[in-house]
Protein backbone atom coordinates (compact mmCIF):
# COMPACT_ATOMS: atom_id res chain seq x y z
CA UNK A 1 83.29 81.58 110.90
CA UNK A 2 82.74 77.98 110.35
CA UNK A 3 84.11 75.95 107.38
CA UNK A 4 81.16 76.12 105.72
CA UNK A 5 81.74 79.96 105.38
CA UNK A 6 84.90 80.05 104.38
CA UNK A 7 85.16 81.39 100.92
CA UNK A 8 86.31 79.17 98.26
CA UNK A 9 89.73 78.99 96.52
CA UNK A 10 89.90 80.61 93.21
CA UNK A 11 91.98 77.31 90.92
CA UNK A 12 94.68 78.16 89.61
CA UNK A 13 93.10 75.67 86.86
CA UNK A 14 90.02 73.52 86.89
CA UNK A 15 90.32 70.76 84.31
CA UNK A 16 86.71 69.08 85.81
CA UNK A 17 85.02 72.44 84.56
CA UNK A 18 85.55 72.07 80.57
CA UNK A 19 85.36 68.38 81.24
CA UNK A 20 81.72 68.90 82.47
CA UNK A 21 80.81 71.31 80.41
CA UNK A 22 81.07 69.40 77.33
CA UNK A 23 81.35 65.85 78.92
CA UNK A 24 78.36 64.48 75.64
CA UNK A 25 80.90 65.42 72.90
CA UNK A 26 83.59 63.57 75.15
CA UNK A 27 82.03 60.70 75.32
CA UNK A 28 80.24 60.56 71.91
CA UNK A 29 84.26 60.83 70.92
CA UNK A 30 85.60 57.86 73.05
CA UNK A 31 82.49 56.19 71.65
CA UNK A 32 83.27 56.70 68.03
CA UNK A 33 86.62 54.82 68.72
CA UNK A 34 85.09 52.06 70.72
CA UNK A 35 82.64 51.30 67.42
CA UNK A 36 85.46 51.46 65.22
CA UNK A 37 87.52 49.20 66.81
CA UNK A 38 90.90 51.33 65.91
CA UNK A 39 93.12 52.16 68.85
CA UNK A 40 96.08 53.28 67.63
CA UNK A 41 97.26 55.30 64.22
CA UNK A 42 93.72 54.63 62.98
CA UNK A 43 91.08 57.21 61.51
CA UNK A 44 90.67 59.39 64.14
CA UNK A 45 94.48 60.01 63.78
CA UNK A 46 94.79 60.51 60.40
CA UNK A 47 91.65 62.54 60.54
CA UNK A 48 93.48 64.69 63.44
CA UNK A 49 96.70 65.20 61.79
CA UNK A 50 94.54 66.91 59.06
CA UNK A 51 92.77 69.47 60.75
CA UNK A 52 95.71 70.51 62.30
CA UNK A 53 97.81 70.70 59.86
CA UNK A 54 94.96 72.85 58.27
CA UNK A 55 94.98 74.86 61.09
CA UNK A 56 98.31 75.86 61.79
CA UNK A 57 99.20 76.14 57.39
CA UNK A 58 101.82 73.69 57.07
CA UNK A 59 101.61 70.36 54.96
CA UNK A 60 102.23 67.93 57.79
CA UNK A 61 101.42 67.22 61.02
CA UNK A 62 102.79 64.09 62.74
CA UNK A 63 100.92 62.84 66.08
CA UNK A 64 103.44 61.54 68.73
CA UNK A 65 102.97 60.90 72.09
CA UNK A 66 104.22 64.03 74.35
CA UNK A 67 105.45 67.29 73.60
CA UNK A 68 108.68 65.99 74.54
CA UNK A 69 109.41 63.64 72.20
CA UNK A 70 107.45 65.92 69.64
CA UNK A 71 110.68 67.96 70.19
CA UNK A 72 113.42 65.75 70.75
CA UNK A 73 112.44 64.36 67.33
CA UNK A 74 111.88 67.48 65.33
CA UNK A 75 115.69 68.34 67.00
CA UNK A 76 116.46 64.96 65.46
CA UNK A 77 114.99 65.55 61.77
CA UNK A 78 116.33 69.15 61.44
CA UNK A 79 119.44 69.08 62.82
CA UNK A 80 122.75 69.65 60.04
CA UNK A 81 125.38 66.73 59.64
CA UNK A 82 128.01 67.34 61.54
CA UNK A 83 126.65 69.88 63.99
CA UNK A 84 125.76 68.83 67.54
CA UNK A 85 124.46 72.07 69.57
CA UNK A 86 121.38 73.79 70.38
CA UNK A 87 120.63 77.31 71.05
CA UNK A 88 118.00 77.90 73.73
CA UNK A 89 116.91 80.36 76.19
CA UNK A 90 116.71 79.20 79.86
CA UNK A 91 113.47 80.30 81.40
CA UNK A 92 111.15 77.34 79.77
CA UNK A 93 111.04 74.50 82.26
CA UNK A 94 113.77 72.87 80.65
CA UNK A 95 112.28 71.11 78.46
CA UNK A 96 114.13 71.71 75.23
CA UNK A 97 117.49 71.02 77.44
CA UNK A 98 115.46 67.59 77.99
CA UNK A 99 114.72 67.13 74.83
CA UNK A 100 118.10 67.82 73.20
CA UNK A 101 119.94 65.28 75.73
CA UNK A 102 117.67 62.88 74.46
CA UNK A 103 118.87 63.05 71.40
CA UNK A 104 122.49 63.21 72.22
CA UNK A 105 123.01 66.92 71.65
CA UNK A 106 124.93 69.35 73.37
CA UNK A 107 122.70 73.11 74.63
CA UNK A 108 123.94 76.30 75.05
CA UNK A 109 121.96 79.32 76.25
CA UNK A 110 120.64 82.46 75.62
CA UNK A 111 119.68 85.13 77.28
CA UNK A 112 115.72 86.81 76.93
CA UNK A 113 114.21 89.76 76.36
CA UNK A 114 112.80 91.68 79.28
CA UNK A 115 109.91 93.05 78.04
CA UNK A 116 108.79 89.95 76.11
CA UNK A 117 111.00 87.11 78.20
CA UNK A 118 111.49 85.15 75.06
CA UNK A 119 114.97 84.22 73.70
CA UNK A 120 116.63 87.46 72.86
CA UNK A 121 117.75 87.62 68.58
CA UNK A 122 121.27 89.32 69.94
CA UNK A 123 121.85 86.86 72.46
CA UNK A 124 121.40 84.06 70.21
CA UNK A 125 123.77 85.54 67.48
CA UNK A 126 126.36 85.80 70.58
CA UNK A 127 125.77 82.28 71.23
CA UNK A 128 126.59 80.25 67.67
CA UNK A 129 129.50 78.90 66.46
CA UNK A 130 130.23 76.55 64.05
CA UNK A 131 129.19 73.58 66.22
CA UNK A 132 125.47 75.54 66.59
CA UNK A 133 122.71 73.11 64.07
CA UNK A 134 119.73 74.37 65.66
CA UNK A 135 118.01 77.30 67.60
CA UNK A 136 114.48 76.02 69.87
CA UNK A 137 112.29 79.25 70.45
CA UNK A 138 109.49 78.85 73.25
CA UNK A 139 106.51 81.23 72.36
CA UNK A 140 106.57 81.61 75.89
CA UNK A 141 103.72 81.91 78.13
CA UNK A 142 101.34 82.21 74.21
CA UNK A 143 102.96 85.17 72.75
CA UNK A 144 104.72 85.12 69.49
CA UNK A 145 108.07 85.34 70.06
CA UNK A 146 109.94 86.82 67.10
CA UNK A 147 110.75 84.08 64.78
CA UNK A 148 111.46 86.13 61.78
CA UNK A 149 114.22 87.98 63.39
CA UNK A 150 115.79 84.73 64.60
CA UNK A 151 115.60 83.34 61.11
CA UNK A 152 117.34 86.42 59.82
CA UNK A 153 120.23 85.00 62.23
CA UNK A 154 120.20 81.55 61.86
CA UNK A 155 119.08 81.25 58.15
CA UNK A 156 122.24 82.50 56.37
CA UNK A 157 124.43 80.17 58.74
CA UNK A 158 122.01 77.39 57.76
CA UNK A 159 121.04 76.93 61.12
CA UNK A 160 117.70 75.01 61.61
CA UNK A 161 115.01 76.98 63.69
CA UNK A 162 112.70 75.06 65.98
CA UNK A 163 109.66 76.74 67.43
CA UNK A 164 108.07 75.20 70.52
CA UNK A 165 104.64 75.66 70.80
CA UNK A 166 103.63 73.76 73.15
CA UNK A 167 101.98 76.93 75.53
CA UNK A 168 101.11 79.36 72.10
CA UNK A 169 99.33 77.43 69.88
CA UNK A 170 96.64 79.65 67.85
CA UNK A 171 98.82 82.40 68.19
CA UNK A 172 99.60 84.66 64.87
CA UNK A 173 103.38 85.77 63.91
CA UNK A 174 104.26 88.13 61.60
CA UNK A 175 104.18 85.96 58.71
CA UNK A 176 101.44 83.11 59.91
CA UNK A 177 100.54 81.15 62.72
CA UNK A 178 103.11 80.28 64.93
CA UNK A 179 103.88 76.37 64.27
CA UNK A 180 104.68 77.44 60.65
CA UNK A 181 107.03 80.08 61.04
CA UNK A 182 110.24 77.84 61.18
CA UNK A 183 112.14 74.90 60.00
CA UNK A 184 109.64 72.53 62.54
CA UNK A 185 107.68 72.93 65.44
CA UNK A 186 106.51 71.19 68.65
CA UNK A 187 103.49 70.88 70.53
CA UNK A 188 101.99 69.80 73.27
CA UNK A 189 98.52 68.66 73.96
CA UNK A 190 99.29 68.35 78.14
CA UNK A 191 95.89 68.37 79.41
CA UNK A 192 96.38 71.91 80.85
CA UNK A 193 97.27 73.61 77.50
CA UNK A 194 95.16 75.26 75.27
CA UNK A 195 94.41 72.50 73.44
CA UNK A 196 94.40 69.64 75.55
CA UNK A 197 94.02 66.09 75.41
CA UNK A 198 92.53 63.52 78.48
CA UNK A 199 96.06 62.56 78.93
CA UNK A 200 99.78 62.77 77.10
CA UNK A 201 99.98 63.62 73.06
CA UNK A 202 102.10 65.85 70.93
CA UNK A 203 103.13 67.02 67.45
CA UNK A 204 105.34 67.68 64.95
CA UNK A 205 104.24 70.61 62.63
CA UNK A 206 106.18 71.43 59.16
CA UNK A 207 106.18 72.22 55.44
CA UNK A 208 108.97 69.96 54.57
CA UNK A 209 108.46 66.60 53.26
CA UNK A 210 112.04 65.75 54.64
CA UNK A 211 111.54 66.38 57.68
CA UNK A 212 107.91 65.19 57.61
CA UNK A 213 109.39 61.40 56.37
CA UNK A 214 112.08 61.55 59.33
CA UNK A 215 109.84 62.07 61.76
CA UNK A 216 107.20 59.63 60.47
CA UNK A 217 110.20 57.20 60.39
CA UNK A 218 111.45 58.10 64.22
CA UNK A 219 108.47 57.95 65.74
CA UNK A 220 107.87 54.27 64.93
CA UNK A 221 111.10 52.42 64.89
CA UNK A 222 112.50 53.83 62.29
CA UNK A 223 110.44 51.78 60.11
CA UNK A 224 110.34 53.27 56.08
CA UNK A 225 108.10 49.99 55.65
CA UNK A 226 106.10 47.39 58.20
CA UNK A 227 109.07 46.09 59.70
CA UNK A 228 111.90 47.60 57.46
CA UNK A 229 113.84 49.53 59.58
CA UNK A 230 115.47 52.59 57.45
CA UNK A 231 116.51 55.29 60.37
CA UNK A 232 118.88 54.08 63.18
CA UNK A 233 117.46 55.66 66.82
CA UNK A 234 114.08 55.39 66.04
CA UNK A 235 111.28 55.36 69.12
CA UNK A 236 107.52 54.16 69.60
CA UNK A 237 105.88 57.55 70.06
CA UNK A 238 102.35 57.32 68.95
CA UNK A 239 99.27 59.69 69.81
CA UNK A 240 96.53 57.01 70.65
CA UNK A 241 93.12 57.34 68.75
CA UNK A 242 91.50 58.59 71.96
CA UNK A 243 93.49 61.66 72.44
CA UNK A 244 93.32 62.02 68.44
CA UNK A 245 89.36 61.92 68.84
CA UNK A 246 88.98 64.01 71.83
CA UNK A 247 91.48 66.86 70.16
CA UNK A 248 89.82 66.73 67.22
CA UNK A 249 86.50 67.59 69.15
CA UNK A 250 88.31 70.66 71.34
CA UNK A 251 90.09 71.93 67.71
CA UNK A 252 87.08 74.12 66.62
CA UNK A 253 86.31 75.54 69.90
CA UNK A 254 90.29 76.51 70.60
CA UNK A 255 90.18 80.38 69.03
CA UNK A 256 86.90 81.00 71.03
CA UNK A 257 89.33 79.59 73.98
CA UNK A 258 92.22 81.60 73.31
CA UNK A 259 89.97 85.20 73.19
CA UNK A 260 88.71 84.45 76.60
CA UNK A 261 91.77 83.85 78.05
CA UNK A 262 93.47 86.95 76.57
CA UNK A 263 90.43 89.13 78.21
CA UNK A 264 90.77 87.69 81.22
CA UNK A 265 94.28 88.96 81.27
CA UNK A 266 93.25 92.33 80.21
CA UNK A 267 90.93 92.44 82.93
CA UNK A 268 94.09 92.22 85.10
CA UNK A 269 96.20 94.04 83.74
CA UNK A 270 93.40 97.03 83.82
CA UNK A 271 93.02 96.68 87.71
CA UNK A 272 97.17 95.71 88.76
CA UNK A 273 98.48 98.19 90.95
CA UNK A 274 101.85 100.15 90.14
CA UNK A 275 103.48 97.49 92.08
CA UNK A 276 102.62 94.79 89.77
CA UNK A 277 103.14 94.73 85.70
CA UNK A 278 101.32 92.20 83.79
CA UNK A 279 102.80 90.64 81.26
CA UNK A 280 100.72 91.99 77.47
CA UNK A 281 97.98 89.46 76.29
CA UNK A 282 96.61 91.58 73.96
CA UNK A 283 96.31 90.70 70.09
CA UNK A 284 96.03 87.99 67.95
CA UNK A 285 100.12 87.34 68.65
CA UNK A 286 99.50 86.26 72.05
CA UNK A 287 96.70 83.08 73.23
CA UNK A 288 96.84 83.46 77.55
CA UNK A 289 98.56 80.44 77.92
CA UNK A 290 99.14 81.55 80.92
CA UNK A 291 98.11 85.19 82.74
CA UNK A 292 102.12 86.31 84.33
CA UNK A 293 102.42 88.94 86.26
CA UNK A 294 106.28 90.42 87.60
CA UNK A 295 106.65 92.10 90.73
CA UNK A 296 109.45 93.38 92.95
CA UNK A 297 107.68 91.53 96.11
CA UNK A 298 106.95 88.52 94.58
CA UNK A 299 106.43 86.62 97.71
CA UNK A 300 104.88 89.14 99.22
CA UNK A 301 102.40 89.26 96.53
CA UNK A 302 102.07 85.57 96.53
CA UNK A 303 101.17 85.45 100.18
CA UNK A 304 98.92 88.74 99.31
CA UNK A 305 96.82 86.29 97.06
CA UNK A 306 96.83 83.52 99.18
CA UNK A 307 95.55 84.92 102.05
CA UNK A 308 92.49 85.81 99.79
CA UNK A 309 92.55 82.32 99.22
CA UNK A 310 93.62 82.56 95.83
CA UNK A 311 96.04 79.82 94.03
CA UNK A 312 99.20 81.30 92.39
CA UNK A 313 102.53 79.00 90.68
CA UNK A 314 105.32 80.38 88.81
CA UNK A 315 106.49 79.33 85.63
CA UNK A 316 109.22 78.56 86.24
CA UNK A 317 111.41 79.24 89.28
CA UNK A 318 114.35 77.69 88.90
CA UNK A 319 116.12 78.52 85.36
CA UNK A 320 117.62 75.62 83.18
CA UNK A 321 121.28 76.78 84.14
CA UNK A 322 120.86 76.57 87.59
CA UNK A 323 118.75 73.40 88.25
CA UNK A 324 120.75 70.94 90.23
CA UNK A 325 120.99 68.16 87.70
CA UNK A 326 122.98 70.78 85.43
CA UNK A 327 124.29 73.71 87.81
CA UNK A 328 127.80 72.32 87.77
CA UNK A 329 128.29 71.87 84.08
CA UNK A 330 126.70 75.38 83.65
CA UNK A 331 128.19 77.25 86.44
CA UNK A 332 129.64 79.31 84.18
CA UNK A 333 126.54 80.87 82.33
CA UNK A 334 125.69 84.25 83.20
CA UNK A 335 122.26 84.96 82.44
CA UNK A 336 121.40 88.09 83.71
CA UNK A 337 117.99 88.87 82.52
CA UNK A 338 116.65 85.41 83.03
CA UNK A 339 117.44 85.33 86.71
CA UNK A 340 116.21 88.62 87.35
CA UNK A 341 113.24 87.77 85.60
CA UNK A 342 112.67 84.10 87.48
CA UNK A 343 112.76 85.98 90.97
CA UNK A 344 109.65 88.16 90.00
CA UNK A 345 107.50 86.02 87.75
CA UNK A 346 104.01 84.60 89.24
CA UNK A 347 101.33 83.21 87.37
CA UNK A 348 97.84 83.88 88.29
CA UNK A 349 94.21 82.17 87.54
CA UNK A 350 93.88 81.91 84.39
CA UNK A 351 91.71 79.54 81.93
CA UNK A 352 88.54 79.84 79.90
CA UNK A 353 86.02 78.88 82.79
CA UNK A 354 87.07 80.96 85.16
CA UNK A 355 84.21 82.63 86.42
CA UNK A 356 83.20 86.42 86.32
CA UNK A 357 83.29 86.78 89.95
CA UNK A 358 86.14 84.62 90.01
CA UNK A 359 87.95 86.73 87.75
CA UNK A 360 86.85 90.14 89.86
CA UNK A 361 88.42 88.43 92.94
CA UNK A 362 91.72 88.49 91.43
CA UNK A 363 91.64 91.77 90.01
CA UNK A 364 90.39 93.65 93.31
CA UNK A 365 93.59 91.50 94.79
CA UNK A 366 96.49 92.64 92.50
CA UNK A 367 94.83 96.43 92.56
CA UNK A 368 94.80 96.01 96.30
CA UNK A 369 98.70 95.19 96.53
C-alpha cells in the first residue's frame, strides 16, 4: 500500500474544521473591532460579559485573561479572613493546585467518586478543618458534579465553594446551570473547550456584588478608580476585545455544540465492548467535554486504537499528588480512587465536527476490543 492509501488519522481534535466552517462570522468579528478602534475592555467586552452572564443566570461576569487566573482570583475574592486552605480533588490537571499557589494558599485533597470521578462530598467533609476557606469542584470532563451536596458541607462551616467550569460549561445542575451553583466560578475559553476563543481568555461568574467588585479590582491592579489603587495583589488580566468578539459569535451556537458532542458519546458507549465502560454523557447535566472511556488494558486499548490509526490522550495521567514538582510534600496522601482511576482513563475523538464515518471508526474499534 502506498502512502497515498493509507487511511487517515481520526483527530483527536480538529480546531481548523469549526475555524473553516464558519471562518465569514470570524472575520466579520475581528473586523468589527478593527472599525471600532477598541482593543482592550471596550464594547465587545462589555457586550460579552453580558451575554454570558445571561447565559449562565448570575449577575456578573468578569472577562480575564485565562482560566487560570479566572480561578486564582475567584480563590482570592471568596476566600474567609483568616483561613488559608483549599479543598480539591486531584484528578484535574492541577490546575486549581496552580491556581491556589498563586495566590499564596495552602491545598489539600480529596478523594473522587468512582462512578462520576468528581470530588467525592464524604471525602471533602474528611478533609476540612478550621484552616479549610474554600472547596474548588471541577465539573469534570462536562458533567455536573454535585454542588448542592458539597454546599450542604461547606455552607454551615462558612466555607466558600468554587466551581470550575472550565470543561462543563452549558451543563445543568440540580438547581441551574453550572457556573451559578456556588459562591464563584471559573472558566475557561482555551481554544479546545466548548466555548473557545482564537487564543487565551477566561471568567469569573457570580451573583455577588462583593465578589464581583474584588475581582473587577484584581484583575486590573487593584485599581477601585483610574489609577487609585484600593486592593493590594492586584494583576493585569484582561480578555482582549478579539477573543470577547469571537466568543460572543460562538455563544449562540454552544448548546447546539454541546448536544452533538453528548451523541457522539452515546454512539460509543452503545458499541464499547464489555472490556471498556464509557464514562455517561447523557442529559442535560453533562456537555462531552470530553468522550472518557476506563478500561482494565488501558494501553492495550490505546495501542488497539492506534493501530487503526486513531488519536487517543488521557486526561490526565499523572494525579496532582504525585506530579514531581509536589510528590515530596504530598507523599503522604493516599488517594485511592484517584490513582486507580488515572491508570484506566483514555479519552477518545471527540468534538462537534467529527465526522459520521469518523465517528463509526471509533465505535467499530472499542466494540472490536
Amino acid at each position: 500500500m502506498s502512502d497515498s492509501d493509507e487511511v487517515a488519522w481520526v483527530p483527536f481534535n480538529d480546531l481548523s474544521r469549526s475555524i473553516a466552517g464558519s471562518r465569514a462570522e470570524l472575520v466579520a468579528s475581528f473586523a468589527a473591532v478593527l472599525d471600532s478602534g477598541w482593543l482592550v475592555q471596550g464594547p465587545q467586552h462589555d457586550a460579552f460579559e453580558r451575554e454570558l452572564a445571561a447565559y449562565v443566570g448570575v449577575t456578573h461576569a468578569l472577562g480575564v485573561a485565562c482560566g487560570t487566573d479566572a480561578l486564582e482570583l475567584a480563590l482570592r475574592a471568596v476566600m474567609p479572613a483568616g483561613k488559608k486552605t483549599v479543598v480539591t480533588a486531584a484528578n484535574c490537571g492541577a490546575y486549581t493546585l496552580t491556581a491556589a499557589r498563586r495566590a499564596g494558599f495552602g491545598v489539600r485533597f480529596g478523594d473522587i467518586d468512582p462512578v462520576t470521578l468528581c470530588l467525592d462530598p464524604e471525602a471533602v467533609t474528611e478533609a476540612i478543618d478550621d484552616s479549610v476557606g474554600v472547596v474548588v469542584v471541577t465539573h469534570l470532563y462536562g458533567r455536573a458534579a454535585d454542588v448542592k451536596a458539597l454546599r450542604l458541607v461547606c455552607d454551615p462551616r462558612g466555607i466558600a465553594v468554587v466551581e470550575d467550569c472550565a470543561q462543563a460549561l452549558g451543563a445543568t445542575g440540580q438547581d441551574g446551570r453550572v457556573g451559578a451553583l456556588a459562591t464563584a466560578a471559573a472558566v475557561s475559553f482555551y481554544p479546545t473547550k466548548n466555548l473557545g476563543a482564537l487564543g487565551d481568555g477566561g471568567a469569573v461568574l457570580t451573583s455577588s456584588d462583593a465578589v464581583a467588585v474584588a475581582v473587577r479590582e484584581l484583575r486590573q491592579y487593584g485599581w477601585r478608580g483610574k489609577y487609585t489603587i484600593a486592593t493590594d495583589g492586584g494583576r493585569n488580566s484582561r480578555l482582549d476585545e478579539v477573543q470577547a468578539a469571537i466568543l460572543r459569535n460562538r455563544l449562540p451556537g454552544l448548546d447546539a455544540a454541546n448536544a452533538r458532542r453528548r451523541a457522539i458519546i452515546s454512539a460509543y458507549a452503545a458499541r464499547s465492548s464489555a472490556r471498556v465502560r464509557v464514562l455517561d454523557a447523557s442529559g442535560q447535566g453533562h456537555v462531552g467535554h470530553l468522550a472518557v472511556v476506563l478500561c482494565e488494558d488501558r494501553d492495550l486499548l490505546r495501542a488497539h486504537l492506534a493501530a487503526l490509526r486513531i488519536r487517543t490522550d488521557i486526561h490526565f495521567p499523572v494525579p496532582d499528588h504525585r506530579q514531581p514538582a509536589f510528590a515530596r510534600e504530598f507523599a503522604a496522601v493516599d488517594l485511592p480512587v484517584t490513582e486507580w482511576a488515572a491508570e484506566r482513563i483514555l479519552s477518545v475523538p471527540n468534538f462537534p465536527e467529527l465526522t459520521t464515518t469518523e465517528v463509526e471508526r471509533v465505535c467499530a474499534a472499542l466494540e472490536s476490543f
